[in-house]
N, C-alpha and C. Protein backbone atom coordinates (compact mmCIF):
# COMPACT_ATOMS: atom_id res chain seq x y z
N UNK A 1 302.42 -48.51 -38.28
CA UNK A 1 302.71 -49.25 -37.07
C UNK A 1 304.21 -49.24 -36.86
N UNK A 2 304.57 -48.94 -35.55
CA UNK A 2 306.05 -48.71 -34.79
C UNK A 2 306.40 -50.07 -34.95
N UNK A 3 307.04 -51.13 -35.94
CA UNK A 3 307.36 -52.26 -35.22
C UNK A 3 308.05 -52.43 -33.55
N UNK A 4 309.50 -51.34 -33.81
CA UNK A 4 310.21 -51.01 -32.95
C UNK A 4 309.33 -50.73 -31.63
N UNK A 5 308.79 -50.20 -31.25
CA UNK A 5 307.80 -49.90 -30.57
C UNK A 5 307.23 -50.80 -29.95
N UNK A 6 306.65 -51.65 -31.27
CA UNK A 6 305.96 -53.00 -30.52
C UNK A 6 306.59 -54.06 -30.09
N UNK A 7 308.14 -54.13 -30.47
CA UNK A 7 309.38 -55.14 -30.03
C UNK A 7 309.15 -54.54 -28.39
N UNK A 8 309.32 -53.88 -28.25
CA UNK A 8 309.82 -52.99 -27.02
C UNK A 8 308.75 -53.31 -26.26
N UNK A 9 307.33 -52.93 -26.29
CA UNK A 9 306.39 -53.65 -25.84
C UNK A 9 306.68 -55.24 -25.54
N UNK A 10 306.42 -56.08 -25.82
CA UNK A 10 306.83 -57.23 -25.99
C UNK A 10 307.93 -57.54 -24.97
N UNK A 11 309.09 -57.13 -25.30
CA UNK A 11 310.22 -57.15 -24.61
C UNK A 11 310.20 -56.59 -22.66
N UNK A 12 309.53 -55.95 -22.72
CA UNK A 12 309.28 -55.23 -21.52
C UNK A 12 307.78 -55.69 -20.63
N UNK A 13 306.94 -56.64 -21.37
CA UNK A 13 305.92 -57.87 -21.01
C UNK A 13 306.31 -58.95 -20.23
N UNK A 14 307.50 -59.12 -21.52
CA UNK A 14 308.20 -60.52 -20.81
C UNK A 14 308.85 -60.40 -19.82
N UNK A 15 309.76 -59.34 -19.73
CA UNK A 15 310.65 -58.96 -18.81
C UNK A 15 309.85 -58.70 -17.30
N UNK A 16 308.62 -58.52 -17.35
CA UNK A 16 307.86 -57.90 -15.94
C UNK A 16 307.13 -59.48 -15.76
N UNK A 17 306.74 -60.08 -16.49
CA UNK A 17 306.36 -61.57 -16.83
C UNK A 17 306.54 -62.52 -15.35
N UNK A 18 307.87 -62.60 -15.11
CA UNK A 18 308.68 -62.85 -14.12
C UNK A 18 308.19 -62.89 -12.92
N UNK A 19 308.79 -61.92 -12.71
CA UNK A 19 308.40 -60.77 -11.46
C UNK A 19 306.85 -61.32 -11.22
N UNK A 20 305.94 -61.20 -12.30
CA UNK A 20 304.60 -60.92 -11.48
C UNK A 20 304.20 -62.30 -11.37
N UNK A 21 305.01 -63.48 -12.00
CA UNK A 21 304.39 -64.90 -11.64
C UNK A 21 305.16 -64.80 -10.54
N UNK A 22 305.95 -64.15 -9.70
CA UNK A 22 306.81 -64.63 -8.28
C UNK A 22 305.51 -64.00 -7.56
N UNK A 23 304.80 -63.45 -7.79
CA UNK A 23 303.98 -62.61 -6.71
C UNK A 23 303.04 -63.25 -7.08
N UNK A 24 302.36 -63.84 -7.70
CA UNK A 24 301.06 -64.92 -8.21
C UNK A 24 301.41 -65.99 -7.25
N UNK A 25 302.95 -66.60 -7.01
CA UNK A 25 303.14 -67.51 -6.49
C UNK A 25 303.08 -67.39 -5.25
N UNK A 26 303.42 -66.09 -4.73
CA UNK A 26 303.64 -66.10 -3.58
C UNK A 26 302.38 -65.71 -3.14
N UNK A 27 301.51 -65.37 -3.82
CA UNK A 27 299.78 -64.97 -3.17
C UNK A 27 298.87 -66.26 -2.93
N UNK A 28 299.51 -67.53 -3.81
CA UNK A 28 299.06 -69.01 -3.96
C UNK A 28 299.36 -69.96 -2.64
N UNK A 29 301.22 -69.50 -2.80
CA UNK A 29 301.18 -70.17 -1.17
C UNK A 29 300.21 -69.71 0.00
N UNK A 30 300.30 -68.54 0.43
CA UNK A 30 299.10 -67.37 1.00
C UNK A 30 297.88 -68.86 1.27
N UNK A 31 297.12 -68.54 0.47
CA UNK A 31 296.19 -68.74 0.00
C UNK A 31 295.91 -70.76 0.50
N UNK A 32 297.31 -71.24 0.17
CA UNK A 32 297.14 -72.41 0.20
C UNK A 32 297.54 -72.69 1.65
N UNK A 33 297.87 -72.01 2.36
CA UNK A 33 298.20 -71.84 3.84
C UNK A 33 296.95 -71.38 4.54
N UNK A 34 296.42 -70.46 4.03
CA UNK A 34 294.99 -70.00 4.44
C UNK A 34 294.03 -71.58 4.47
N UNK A 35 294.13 -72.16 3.48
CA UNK A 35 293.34 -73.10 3.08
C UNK A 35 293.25 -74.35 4.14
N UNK A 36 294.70 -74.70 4.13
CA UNK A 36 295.10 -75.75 5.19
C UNK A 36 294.72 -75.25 6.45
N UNK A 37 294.79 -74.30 6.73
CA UNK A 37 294.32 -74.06 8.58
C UNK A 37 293.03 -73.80 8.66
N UNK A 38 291.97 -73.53 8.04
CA UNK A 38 291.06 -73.49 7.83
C UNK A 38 290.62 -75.03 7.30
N UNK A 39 290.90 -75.74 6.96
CA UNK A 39 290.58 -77.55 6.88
C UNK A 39 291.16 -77.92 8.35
N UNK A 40 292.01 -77.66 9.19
CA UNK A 40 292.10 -78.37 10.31
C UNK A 40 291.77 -77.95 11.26
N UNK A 41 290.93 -75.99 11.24
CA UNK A 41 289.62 -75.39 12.02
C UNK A 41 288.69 -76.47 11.87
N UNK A 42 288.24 -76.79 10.60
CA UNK A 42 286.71 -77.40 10.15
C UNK A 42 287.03 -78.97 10.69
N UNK A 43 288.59 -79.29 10.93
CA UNK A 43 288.08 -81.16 11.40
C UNK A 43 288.23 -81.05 12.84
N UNK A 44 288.83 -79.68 13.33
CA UNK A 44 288.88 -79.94 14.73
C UNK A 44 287.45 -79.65 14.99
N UNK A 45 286.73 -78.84 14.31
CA UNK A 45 285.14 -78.71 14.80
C UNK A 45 284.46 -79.84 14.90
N UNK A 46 284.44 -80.26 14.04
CA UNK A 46 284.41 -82.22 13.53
C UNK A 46 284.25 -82.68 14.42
N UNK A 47 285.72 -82.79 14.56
CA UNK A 47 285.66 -83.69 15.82
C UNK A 47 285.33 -83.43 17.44
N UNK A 48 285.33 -81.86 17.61
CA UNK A 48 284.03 -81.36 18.47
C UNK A 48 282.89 -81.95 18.74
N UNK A 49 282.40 -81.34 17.35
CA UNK A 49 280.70 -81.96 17.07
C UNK A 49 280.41 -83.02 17.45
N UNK A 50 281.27 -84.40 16.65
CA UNK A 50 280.91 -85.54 16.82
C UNK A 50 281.40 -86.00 18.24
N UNK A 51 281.88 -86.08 19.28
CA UNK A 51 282.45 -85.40 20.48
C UNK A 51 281.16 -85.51 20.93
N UNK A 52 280.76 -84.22 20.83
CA UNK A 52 278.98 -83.80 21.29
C UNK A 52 277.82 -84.27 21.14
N UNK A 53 277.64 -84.83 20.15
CA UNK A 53 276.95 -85.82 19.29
C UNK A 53 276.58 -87.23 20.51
N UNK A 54 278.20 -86.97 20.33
CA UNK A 54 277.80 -89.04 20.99
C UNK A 54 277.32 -88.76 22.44
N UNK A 55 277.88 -87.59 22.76
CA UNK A 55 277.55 -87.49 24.51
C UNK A 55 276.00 -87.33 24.62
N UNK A 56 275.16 -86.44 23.65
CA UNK A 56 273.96 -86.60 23.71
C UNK A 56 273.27 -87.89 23.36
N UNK A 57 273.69 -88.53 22.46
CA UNK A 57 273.36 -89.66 22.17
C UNK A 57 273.39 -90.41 23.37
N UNK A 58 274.55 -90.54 24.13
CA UNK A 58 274.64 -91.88 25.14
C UNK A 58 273.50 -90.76 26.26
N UNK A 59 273.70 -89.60 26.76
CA UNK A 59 272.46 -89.10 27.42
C UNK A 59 270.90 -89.79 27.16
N UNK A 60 270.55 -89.72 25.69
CA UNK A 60 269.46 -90.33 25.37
C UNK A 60 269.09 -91.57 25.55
N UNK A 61 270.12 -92.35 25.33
CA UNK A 61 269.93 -93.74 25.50
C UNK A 61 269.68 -94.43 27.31
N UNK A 62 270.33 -93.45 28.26
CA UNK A 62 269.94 -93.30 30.00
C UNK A 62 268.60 -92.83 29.97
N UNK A 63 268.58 -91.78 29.03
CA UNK A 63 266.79 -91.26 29.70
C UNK A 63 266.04 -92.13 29.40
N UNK A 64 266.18 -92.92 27.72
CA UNK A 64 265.41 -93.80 27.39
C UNK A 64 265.17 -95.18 28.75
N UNK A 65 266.28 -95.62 28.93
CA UNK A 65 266.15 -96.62 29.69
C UNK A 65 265.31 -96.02 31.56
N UNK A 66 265.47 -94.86 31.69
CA UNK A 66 264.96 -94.50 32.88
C UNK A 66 263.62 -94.59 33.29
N UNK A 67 263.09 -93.85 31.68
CA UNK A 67 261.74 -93.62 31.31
C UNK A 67 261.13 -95.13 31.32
N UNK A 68 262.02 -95.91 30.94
CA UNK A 68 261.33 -97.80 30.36
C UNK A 68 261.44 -98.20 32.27
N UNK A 69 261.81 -97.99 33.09
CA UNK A 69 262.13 -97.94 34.29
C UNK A 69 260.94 -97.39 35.47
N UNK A 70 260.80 -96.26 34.55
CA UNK A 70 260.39 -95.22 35.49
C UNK A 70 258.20 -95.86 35.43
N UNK A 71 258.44 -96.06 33.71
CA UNK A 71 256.84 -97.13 33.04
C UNK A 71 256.53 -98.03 34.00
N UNK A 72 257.38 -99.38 34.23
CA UNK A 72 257.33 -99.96 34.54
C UNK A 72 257.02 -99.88 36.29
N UNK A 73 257.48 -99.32 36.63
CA UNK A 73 257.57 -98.58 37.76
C UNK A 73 255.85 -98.28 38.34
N UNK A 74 255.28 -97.61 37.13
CA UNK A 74 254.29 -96.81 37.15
C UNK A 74 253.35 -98.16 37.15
N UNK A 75 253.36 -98.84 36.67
CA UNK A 75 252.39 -100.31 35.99
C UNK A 75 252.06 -101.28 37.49
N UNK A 76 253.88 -101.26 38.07
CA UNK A 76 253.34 -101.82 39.23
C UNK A 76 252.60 -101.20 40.32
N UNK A 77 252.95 -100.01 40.41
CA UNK A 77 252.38 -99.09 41.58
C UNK A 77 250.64 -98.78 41.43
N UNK A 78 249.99 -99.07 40.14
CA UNK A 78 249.13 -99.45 39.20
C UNK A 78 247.90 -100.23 39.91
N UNK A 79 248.64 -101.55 40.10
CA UNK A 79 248.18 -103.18 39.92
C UNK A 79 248.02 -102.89 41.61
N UNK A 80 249.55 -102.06 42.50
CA UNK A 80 249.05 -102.22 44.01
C UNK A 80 248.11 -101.45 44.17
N UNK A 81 248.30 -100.42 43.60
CA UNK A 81 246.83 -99.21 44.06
C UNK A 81 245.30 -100.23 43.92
N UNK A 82 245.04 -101.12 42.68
CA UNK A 82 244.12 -101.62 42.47
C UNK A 82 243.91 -102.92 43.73
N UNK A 83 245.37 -103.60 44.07
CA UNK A 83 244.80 -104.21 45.21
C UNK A 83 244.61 -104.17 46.48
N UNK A 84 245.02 -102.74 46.39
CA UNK A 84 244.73 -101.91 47.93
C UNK A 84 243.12 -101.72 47.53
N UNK A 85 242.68 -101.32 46.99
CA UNK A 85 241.10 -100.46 46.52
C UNK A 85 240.45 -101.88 46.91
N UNK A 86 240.87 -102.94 46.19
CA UNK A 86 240.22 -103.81 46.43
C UNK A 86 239.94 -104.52 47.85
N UNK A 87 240.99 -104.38 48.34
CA UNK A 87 241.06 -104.91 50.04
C UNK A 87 240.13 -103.58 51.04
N UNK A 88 240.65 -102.61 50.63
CA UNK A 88 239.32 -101.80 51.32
C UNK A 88 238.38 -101.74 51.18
N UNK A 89 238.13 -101.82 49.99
CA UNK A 89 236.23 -101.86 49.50
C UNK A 89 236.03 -103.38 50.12
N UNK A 90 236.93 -104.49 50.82
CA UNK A 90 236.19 -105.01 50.62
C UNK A 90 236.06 -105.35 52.53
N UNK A 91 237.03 -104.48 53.46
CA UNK A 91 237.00 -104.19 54.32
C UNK A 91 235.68 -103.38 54.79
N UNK A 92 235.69 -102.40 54.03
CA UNK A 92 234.52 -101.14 54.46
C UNK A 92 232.61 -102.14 54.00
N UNK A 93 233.09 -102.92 53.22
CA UNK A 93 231.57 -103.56 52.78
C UNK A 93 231.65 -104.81 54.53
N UNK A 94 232.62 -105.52 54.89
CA UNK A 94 232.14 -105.82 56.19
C UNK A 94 231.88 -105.57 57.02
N UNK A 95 232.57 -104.01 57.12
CA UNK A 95 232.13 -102.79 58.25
C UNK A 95 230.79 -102.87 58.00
N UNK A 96 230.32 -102.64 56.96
CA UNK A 96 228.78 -102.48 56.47
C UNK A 96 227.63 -103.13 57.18
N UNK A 97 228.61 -104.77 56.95
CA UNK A 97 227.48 -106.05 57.25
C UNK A 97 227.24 -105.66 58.56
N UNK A 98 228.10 -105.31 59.42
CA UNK A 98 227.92 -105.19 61.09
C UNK A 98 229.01 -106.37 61.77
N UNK A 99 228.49 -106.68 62.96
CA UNK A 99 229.01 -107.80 63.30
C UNK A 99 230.54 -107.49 63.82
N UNK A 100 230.97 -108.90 64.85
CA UNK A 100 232.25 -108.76 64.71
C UNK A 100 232.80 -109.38 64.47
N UNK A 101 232.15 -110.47 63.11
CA UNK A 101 233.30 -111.08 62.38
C UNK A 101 233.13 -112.55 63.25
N UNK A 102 232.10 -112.90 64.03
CA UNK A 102 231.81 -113.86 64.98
C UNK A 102 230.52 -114.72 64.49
């Protein structure tokens, strides 16, 4: 075994050592810059989404109430249909009897 050889090795490890943690570092910042704009892509989406979210939400909560509107709606128009039916049937049964109601 070369000691000499292997000093030299060694010596020329350390010496490049340097150098390649400046480029580790500088691939980290990279990286940690990549990172950060890509976290404030993902909260501006965020806050997109939730943005969107609520607008459908408050949409739902109008249809809901339209629909409770629109029921109710339906219930009375319901009750008149039934007391129209009833006033004619009970019109057309005096037509029936004859007469004029004299």
């Amino acid at each position: 075994m070369d000691v000499e050889r292997t000093l030299e090795l060694i010596l020329d490890a350390q010496a490049r050592h340097p150098a390649h943690l400046e480029a580790i570092d500088q691939r980290m910042d990279g990286i940690t810059k990549l990172i950060q704009q890509g976290m404030r892509l993902l909260l501006d989406n965020k806050t997109e989404t939730d943005r969107k979210i609520n607008a459908l939400i408050d949409a739902q909560l109008r249809t809901d109430a339209k629909v409770d509107q629109l029921a109710d709606a339906q219930k009375e128009l319901a009750e008149a249909q039934k007391a129209t039916q009833q006033t004619l049937k009970a019109f057309i049964d005096s037509l029936r009897q004859g007469g004029n109601g004299h």
